[in-house]
PDB file of N, CA and C in Angstrom:
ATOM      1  N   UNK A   1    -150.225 -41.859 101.514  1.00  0.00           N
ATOM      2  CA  UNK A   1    -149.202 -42.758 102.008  1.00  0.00           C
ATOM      3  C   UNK A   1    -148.745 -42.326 103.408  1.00  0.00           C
ATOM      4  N   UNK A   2    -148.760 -41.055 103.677  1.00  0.00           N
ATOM      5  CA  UNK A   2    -147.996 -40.688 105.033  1.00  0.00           C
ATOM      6  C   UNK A   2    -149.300 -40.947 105.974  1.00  0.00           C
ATOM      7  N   UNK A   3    -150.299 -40.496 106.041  1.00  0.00           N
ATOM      8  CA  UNK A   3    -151.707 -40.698 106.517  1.00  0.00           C
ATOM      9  C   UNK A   3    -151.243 -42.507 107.002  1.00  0.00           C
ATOM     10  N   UNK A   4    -151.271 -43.483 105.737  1.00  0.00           N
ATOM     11  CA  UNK A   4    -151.785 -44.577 106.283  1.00  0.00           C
ATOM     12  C   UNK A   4    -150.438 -45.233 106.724  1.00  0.00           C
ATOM     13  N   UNK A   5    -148.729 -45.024 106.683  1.00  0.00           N
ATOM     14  CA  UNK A   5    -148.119 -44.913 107.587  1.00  0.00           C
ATOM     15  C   UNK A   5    -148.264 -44.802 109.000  1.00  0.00           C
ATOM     16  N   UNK A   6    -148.514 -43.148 109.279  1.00  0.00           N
ATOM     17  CA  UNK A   6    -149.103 -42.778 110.679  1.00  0.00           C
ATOM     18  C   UNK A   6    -150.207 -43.689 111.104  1.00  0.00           C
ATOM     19  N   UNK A   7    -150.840 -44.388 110.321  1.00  0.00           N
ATOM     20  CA  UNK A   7    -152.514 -44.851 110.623  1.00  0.00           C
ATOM     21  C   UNK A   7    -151.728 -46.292 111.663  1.00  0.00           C
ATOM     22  N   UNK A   8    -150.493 -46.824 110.644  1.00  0.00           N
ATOM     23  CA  UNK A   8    -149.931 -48.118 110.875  1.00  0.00           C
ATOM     24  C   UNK A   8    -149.026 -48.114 112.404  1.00  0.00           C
ATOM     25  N   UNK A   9    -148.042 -46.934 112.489  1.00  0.00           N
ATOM     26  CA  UNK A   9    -147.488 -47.067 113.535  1.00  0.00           C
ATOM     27  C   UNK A   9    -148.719 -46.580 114.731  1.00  0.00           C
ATOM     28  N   UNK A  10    -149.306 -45.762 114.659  1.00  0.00           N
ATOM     29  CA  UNK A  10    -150.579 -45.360 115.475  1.00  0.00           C
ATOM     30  C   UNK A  10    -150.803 -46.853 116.127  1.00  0.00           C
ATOM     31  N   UNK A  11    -151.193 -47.836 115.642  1.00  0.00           N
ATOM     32  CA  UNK A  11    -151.869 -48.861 115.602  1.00  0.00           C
ATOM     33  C   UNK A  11    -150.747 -49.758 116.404  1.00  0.00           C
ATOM     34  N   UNK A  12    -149.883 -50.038 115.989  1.00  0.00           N
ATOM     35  CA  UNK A  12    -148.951 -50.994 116.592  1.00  0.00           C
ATOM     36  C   UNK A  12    -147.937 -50.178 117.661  1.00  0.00           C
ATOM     37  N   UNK A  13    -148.295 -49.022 118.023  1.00  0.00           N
ATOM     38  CA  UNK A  13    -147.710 -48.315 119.464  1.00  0.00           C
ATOM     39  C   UNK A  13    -149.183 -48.488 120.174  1.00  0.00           C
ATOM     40  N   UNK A  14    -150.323 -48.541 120.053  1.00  0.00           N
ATOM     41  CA  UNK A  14    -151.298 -48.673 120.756  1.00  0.00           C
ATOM     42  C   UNK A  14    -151.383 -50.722 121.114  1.00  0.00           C
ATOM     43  N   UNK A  15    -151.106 -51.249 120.219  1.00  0.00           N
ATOM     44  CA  UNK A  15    -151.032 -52.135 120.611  1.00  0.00           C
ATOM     45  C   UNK A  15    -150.052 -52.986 120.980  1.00  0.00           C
ATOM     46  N   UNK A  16    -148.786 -52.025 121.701  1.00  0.00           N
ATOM     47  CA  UNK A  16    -147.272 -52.134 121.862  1.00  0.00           C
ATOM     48  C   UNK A  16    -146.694 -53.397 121.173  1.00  0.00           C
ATOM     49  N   UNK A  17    -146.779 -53.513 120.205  1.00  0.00           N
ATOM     50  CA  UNK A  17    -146.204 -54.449 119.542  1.00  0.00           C
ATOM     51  C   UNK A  17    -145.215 -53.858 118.351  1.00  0.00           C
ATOM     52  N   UNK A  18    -144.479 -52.668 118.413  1.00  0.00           N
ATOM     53  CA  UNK A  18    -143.210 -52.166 117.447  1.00  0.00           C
ATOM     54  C   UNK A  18    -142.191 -53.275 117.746  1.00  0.00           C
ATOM     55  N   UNK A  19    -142.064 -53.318 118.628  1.00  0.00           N
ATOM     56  CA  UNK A  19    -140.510 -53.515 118.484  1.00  0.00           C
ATOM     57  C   UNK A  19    -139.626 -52.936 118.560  1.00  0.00           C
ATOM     58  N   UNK A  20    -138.286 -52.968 118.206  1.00  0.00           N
ATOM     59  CA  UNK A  20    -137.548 -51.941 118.440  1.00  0.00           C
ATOM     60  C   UNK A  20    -137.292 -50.763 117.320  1.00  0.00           C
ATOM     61  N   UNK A  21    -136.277 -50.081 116.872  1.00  0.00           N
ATOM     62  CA  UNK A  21    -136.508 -49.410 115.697  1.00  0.00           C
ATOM     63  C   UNK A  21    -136.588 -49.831 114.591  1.00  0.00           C
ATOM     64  N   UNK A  22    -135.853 -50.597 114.494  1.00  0.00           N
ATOM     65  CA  UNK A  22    -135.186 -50.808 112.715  1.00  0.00           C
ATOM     66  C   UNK A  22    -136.428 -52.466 112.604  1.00  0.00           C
ATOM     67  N   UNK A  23    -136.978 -52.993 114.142  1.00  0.00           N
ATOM     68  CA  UNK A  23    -138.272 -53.995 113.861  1.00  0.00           C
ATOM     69  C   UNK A  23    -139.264 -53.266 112.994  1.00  0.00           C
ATOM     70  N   UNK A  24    -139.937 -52.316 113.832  1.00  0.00           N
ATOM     71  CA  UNK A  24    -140.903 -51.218 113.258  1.00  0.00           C
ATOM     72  C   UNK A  24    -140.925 -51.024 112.017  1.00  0.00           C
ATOM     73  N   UNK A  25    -139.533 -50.246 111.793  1.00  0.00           N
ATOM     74  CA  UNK A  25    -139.258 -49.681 110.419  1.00  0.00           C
ATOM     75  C   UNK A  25    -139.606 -50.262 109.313  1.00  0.00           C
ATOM     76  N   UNK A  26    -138.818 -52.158 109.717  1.00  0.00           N
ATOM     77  CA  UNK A  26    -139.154 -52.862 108.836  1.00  0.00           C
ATOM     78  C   UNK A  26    -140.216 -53.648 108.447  1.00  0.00           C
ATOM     79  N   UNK A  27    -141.383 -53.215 109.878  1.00  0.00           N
ATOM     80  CA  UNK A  27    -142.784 -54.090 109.452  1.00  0.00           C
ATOM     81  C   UNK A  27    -143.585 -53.289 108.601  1.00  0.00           C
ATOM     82  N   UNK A  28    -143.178 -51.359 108.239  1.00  0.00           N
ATOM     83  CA  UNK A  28    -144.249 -50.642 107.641  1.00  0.00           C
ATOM     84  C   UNK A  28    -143.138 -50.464 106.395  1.00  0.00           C
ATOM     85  N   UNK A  29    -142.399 -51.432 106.330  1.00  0.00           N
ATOM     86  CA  UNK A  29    -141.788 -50.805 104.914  1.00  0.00           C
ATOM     87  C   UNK A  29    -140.619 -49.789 104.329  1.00  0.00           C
ATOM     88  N   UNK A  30    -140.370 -49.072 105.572  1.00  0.00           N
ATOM     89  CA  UNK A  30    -139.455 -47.750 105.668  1.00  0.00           C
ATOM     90  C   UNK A  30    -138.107 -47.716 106.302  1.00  0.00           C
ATOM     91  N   UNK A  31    -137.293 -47.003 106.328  1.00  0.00           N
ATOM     92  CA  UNK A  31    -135.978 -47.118 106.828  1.00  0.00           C
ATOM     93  C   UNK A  31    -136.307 -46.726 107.749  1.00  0.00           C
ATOM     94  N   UNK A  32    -134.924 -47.029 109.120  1.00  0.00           N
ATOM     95  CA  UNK A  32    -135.368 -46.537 110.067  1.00  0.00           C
ATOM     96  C   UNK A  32    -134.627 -45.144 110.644  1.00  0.00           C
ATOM     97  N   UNK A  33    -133.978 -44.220 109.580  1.00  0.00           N
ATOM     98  CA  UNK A  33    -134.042 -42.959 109.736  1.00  0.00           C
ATOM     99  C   UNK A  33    -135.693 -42.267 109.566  1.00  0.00           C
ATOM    100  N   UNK A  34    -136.162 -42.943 108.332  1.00  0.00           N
ATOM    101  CA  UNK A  34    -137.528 -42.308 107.962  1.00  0.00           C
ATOM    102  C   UNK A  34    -138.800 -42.871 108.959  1.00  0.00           C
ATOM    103  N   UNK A  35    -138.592 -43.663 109.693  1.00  0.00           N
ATOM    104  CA  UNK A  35    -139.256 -43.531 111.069  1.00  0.00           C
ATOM    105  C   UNK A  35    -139.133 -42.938 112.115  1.00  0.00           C
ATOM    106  N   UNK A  36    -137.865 -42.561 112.523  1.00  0.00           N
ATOM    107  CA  UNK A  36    -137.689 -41.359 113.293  1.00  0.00           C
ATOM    108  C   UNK A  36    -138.314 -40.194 112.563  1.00  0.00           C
ATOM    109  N   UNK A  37    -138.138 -39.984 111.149  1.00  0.00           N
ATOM    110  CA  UNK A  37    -139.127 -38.215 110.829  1.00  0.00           C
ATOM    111  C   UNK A  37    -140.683 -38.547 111.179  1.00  0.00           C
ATOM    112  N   UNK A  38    -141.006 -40.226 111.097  1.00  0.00           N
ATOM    113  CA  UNK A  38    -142.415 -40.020 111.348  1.00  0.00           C
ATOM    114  C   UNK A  38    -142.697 -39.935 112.425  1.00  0.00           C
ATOM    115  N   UNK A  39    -141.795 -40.701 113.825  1.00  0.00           N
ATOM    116  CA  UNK A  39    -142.489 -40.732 115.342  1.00  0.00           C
ATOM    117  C   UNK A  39    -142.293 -38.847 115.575  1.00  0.00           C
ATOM    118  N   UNK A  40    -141.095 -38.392 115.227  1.00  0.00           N
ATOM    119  CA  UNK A  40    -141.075 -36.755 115.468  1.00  0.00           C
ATOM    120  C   UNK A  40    -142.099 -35.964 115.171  1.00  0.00           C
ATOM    121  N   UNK A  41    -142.874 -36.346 113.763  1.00  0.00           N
ATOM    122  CA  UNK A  41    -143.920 -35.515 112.987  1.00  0.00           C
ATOM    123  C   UNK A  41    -145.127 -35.877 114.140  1.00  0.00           C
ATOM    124  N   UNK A  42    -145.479 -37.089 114.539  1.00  0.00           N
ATOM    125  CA  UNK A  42    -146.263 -37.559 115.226  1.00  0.00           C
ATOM    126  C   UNK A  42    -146.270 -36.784 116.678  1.00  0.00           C
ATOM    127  N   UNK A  43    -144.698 -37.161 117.125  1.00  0.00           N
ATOM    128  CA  UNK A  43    -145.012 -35.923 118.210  1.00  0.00           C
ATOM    129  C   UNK A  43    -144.908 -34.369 118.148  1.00  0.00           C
ATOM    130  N   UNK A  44    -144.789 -34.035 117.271  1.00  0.00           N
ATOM    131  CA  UNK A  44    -145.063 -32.860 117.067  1.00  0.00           C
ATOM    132  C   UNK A  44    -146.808 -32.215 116.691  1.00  0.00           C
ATOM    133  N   UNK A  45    -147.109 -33.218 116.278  1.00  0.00           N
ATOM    134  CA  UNK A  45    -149.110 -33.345 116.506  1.00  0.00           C
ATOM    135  C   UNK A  45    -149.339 -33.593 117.200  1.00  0.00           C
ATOM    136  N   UNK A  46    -148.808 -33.651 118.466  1.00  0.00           N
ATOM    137  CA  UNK A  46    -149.383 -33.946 119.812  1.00  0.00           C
ATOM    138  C   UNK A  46    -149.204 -35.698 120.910  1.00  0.00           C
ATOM    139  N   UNK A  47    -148.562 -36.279 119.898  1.00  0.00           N
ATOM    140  CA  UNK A  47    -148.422 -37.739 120.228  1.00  0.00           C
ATOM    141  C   UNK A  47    -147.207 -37.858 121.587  1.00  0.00           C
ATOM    142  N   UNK A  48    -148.242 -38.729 122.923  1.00  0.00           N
ATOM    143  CA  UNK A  48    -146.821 -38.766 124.047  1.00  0.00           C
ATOM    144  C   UNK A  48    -146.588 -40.169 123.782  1.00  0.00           C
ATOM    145  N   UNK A  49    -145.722 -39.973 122.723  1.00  0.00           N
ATOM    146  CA  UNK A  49    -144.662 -41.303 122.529  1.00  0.00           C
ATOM    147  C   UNK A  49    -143.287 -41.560 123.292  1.00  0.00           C
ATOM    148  N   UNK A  50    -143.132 -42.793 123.863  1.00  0.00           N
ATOM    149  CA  UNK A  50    -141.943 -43.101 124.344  1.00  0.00           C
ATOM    150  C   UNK A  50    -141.411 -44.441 124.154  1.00  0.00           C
ATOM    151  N   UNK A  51    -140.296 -44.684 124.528  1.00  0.00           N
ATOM    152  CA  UNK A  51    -139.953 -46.229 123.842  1.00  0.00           C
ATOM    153  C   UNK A  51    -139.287 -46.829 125.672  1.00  0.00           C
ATOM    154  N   UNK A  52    -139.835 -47.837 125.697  1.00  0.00           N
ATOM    155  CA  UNK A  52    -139.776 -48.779 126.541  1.00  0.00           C
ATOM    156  C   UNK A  52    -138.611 -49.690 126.205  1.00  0.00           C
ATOM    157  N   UNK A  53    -137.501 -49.352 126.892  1.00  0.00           N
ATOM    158  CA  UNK A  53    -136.084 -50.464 126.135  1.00  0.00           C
ATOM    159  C   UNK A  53    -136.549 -52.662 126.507  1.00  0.00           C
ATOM    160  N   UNK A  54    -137.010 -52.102 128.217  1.00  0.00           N
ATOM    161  CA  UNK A  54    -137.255 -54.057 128.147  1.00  0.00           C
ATOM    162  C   UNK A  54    -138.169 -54.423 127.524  1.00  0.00           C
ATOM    163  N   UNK A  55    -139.381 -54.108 127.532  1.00  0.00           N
ATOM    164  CA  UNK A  55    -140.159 -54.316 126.691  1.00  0.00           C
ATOM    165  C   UNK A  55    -139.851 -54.350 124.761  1.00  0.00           C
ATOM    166  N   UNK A  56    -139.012 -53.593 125.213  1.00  0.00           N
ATOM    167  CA  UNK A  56    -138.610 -53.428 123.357  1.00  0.00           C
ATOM    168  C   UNK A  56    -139.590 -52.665 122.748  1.00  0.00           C
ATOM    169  N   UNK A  57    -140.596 -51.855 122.743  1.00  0.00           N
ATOM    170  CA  UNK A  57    -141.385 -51.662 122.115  1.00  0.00           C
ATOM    171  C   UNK A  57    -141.702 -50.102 122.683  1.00  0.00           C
ATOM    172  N   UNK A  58    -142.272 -49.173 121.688  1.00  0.00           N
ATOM    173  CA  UNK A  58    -142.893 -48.096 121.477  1.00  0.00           C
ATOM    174  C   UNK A  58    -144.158 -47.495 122.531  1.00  0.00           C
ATOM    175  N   UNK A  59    -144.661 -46.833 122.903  1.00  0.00           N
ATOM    176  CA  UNK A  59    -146.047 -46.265 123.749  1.00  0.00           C
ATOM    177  C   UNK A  59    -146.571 -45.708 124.333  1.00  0.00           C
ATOM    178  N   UNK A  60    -147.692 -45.174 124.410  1.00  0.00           N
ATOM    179  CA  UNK A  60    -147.681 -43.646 124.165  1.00  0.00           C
ATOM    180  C   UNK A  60    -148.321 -43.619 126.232  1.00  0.00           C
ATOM    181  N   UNK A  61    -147.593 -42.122 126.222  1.00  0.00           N
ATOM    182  CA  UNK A  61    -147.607 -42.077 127.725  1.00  0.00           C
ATOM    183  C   UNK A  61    -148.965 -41.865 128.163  1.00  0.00           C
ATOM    184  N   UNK A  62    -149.873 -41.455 127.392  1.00  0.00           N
ATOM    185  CA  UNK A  62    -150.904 -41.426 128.180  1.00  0.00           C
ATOM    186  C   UNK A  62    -152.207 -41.530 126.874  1.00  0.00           C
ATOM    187  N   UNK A  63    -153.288 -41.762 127.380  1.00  0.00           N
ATOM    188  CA  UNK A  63    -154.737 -42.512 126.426  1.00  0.00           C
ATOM    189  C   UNK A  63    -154.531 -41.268 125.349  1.00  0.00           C
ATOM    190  N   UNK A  64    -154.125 -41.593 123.924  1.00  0.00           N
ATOM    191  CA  UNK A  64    -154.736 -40.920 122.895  1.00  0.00           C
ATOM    192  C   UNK A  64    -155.253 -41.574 121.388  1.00  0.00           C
ATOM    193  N   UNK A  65    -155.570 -40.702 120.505  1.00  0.00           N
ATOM    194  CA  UNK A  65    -156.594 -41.482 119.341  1.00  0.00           C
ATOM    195  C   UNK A  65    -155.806 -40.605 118.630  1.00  0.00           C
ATOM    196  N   UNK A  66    -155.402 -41.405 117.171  1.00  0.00           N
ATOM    197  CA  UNK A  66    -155.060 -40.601 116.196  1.00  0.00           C
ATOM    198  C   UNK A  66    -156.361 -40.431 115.199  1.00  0.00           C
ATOM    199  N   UNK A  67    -156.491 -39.418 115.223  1.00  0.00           N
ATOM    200  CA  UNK A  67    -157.889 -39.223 114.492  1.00  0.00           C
ATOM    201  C   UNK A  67    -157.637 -38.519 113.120  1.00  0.00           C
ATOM    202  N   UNK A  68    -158.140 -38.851 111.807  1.00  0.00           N
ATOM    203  CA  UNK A  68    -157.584 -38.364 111.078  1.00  0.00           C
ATOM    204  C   UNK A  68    -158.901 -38.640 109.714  1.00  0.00           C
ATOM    205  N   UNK A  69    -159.240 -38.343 108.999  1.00  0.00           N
ATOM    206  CA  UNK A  69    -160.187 -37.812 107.997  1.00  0.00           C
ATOM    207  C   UNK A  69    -161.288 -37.754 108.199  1.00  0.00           C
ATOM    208  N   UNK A  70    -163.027 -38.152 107.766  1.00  0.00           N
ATOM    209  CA  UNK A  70    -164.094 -37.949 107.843  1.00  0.00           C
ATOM    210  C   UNK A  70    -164.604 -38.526 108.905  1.00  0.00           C
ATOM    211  N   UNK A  71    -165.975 -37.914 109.977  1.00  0.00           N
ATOM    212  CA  UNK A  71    -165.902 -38.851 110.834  1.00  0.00           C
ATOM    213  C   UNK A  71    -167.683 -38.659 110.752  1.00  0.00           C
ATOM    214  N   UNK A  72    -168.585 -39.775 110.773  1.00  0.00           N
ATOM    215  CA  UNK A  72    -169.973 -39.411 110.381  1.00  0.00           C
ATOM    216  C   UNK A  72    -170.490 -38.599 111.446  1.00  0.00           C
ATOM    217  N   UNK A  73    -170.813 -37.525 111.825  1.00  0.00           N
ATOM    218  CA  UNK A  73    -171.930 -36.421 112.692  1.00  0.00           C
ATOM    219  C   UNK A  73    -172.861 -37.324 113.024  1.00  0.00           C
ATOM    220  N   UNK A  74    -173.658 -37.015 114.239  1.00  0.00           N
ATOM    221  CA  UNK A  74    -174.371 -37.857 114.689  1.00  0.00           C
ATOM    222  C   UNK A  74    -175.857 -36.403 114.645  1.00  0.00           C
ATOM    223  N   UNK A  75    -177.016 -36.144 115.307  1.00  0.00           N
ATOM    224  CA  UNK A  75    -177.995 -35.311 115.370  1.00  0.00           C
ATOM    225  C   UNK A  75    -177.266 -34.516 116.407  1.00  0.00           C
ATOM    226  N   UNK A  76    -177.236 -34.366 117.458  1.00  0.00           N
ATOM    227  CA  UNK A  76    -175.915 -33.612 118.252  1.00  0.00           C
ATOM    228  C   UNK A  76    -175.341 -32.355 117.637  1.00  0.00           C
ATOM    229  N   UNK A  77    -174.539 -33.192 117.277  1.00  0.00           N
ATOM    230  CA  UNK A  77    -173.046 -32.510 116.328  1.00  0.00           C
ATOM    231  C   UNK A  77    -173.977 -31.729 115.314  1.00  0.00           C
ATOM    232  N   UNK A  78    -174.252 -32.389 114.877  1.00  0.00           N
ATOM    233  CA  UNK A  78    -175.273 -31.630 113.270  1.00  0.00           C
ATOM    234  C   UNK A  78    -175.675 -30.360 114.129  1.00  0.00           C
ATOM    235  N   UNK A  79    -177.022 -30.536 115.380  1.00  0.00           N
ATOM    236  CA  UNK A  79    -177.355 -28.909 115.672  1.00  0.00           C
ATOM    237  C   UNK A  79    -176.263 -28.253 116.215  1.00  0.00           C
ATOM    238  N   UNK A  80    -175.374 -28.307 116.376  1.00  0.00           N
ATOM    239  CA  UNK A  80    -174.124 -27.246 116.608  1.00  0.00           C
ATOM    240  C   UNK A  80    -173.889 -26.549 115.878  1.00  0.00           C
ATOM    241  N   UNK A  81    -173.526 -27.144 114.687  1.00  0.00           N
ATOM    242  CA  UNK A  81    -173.526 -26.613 113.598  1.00  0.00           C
ATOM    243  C   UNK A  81    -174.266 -24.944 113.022  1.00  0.00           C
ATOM    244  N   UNK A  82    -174.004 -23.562 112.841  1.00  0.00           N
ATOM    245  CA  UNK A  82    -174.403 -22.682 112.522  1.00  0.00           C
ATOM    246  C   UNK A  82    -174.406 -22.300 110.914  1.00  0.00           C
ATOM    247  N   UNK A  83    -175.552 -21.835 110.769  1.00  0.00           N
ATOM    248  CA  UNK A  83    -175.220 -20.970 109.040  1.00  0.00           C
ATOM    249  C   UNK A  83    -175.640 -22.202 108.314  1.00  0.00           C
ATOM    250  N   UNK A  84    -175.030 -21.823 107.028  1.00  0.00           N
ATOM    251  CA  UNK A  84    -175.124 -22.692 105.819  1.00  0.00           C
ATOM    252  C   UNK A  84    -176.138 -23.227 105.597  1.00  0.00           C
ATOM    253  N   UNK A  85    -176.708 -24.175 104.454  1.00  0.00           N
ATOM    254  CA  UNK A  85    -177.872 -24.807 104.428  1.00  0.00           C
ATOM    255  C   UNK A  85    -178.817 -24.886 105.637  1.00  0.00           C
ATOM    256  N   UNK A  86    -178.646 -25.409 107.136  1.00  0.00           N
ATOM    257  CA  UNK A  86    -179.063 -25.751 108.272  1.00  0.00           C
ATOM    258  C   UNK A  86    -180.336 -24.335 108.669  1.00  0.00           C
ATOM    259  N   UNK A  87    -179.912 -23.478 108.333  1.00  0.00           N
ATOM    260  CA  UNK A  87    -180.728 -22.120 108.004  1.00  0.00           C
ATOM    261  C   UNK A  87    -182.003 -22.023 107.254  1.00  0.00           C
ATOM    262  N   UNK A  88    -180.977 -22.228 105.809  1.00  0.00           N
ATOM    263  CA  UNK A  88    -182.174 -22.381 104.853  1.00  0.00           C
ATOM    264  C   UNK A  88    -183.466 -23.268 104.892  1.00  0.00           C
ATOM    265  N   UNK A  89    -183.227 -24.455 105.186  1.00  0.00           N
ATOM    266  CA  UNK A  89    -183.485 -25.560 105.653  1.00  0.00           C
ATOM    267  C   UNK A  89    -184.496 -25.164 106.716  1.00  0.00           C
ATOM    268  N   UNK A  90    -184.673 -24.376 107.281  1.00  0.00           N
ATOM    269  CA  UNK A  90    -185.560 -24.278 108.808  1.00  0.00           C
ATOM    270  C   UNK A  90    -186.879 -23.373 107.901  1.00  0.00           C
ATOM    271  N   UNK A  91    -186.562 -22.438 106.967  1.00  0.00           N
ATOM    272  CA  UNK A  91    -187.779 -21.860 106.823  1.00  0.00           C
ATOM    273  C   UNK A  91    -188.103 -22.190 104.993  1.00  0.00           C
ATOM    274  N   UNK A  92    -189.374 -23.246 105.069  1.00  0.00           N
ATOM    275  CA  UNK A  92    -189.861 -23.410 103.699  1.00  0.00           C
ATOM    276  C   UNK A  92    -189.859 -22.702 102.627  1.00  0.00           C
ATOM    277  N   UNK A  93    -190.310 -21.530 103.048  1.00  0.00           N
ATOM    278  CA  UNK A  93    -190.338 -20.187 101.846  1.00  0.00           C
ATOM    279  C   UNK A  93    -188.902 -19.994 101.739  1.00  0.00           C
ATOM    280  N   UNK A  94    -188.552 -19.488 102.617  1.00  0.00           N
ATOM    281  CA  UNK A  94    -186.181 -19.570 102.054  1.00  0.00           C
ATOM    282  C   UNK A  94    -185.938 -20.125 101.298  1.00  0.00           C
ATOM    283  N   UNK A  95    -185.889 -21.742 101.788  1.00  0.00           N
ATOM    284  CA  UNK A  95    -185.575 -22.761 100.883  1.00  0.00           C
ATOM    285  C   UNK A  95    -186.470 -22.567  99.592  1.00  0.00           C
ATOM    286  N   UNK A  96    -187.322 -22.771  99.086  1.00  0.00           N
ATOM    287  CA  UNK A  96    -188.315 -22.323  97.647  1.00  0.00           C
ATOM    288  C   UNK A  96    -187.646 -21.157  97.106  1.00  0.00           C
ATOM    289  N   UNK A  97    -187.656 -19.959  97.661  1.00  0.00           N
ATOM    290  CA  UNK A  97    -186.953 -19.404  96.770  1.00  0.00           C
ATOM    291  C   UNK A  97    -185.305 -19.014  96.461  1.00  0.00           C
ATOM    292  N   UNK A  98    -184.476 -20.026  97.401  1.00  0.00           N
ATOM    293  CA  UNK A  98    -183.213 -20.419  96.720  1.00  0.00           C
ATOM    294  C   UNK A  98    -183.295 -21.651  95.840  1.00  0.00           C
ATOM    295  N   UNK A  99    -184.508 -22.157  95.816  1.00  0.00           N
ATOM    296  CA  UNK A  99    -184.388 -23.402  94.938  1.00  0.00           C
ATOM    297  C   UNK A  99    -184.425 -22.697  93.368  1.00  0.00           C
ATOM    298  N   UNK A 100    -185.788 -21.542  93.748  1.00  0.00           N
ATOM    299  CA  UNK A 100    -186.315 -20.678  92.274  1.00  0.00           C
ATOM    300  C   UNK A 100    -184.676 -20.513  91.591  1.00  0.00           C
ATOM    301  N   UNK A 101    -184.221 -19.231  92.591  1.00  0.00           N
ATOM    302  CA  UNK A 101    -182.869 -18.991  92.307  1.00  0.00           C
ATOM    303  C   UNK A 101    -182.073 -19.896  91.362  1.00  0.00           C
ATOM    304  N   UNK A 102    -181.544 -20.913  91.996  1.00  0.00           N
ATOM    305  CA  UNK A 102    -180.858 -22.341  91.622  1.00  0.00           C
ATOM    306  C   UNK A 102    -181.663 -22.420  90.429  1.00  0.00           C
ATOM    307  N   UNK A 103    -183.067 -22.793  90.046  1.00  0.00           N
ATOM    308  CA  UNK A 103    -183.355 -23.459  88.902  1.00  0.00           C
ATOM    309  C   UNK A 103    -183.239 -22.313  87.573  1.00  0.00           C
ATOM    310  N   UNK A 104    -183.490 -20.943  87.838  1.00  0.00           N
ATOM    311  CA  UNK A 104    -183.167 -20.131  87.163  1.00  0.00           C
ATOM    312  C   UNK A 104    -181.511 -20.083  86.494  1.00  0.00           C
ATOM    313  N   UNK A 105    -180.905 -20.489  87.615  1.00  0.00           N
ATOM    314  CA  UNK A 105    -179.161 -20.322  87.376  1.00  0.00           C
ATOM    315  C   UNK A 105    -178.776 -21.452  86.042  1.00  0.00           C
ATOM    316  N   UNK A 106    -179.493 -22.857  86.577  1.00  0.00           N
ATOM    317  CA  UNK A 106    -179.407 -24.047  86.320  1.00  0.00           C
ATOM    318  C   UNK A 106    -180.397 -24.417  85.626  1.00  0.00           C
ATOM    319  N   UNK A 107    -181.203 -24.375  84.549  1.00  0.00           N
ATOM    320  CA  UNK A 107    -181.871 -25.222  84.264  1.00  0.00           C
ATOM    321  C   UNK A 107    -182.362 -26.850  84.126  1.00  0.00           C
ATOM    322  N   UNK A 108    -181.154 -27.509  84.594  1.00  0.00           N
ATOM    323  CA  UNK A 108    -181.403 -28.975  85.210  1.00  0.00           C
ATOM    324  C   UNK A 108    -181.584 -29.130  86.519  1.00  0.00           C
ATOM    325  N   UNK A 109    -181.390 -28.086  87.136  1.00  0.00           N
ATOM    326  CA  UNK A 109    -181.740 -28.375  88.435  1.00  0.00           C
ATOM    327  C   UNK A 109    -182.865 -28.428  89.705  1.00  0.00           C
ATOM    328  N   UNK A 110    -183.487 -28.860  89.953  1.00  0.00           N
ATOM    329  CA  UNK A 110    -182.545 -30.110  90.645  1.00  0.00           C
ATOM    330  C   UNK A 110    -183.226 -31.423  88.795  1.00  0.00           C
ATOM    331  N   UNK A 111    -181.941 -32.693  89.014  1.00  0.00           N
ATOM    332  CA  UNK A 111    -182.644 -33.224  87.706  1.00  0.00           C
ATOM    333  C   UNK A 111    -183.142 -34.469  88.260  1.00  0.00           C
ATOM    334  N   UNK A 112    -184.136 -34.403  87.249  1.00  0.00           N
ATOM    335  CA  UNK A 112    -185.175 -35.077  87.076  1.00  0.00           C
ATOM    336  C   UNK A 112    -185.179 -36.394  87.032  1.00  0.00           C
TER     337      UNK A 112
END
């Protein structure tokens, strides 16, 4: 819920359309004390939020992205990546005998 809050005001300060406080407050549902803890939490993650009185509306002082859970790796990103599987993975015989390993541990594994 706080995630897709933040996701909501994120969205409507990027597309300066809040409004004023208690507008805002009331388009995501929340009071508008409990929008002040969220624009604070927000800038306290880094957000340059400011509120524009003629305009009436919310926005952030300079280009940012609220970025927030899984994001798909592209081939790039992937070889950056050190250790873990990406290792194993490079030399056939490794991999075979962590598989041995694994099927010894596991007898369904990998299943069939």
């Amino acid at each position: 819920m706080f995630i897709d809050r933040i996701q909501q005001i994120d969205l409507l300060i990027r597309l300066k359309a809040t409004g004023t406080a208690e507008k805002l407050a009331s388009k995501i549902g929340i009071s508008r004390s409990m929008l002040y803890e969220y624009l604070s939490e927000m800038k306290t993650m880094g957000a340059p939020i400011d509120y524009d009185r003629y305009r009436q509306t919310y926005f952030y002082t300079s280009s940012v992205r609220y970025k927030h859970g899984f994001e798909v790796m592209g081939q790039i990103k992937m070889g950056n990546i050190k250790g873990g599987l990406k290792n194993i993975l490079i030399n056939p015989v490794t991999l075979d005998n962590h598989c041995s390993i694994l099927r010894q541990q596991n007898q369904n594994w990998p299943m069939n």
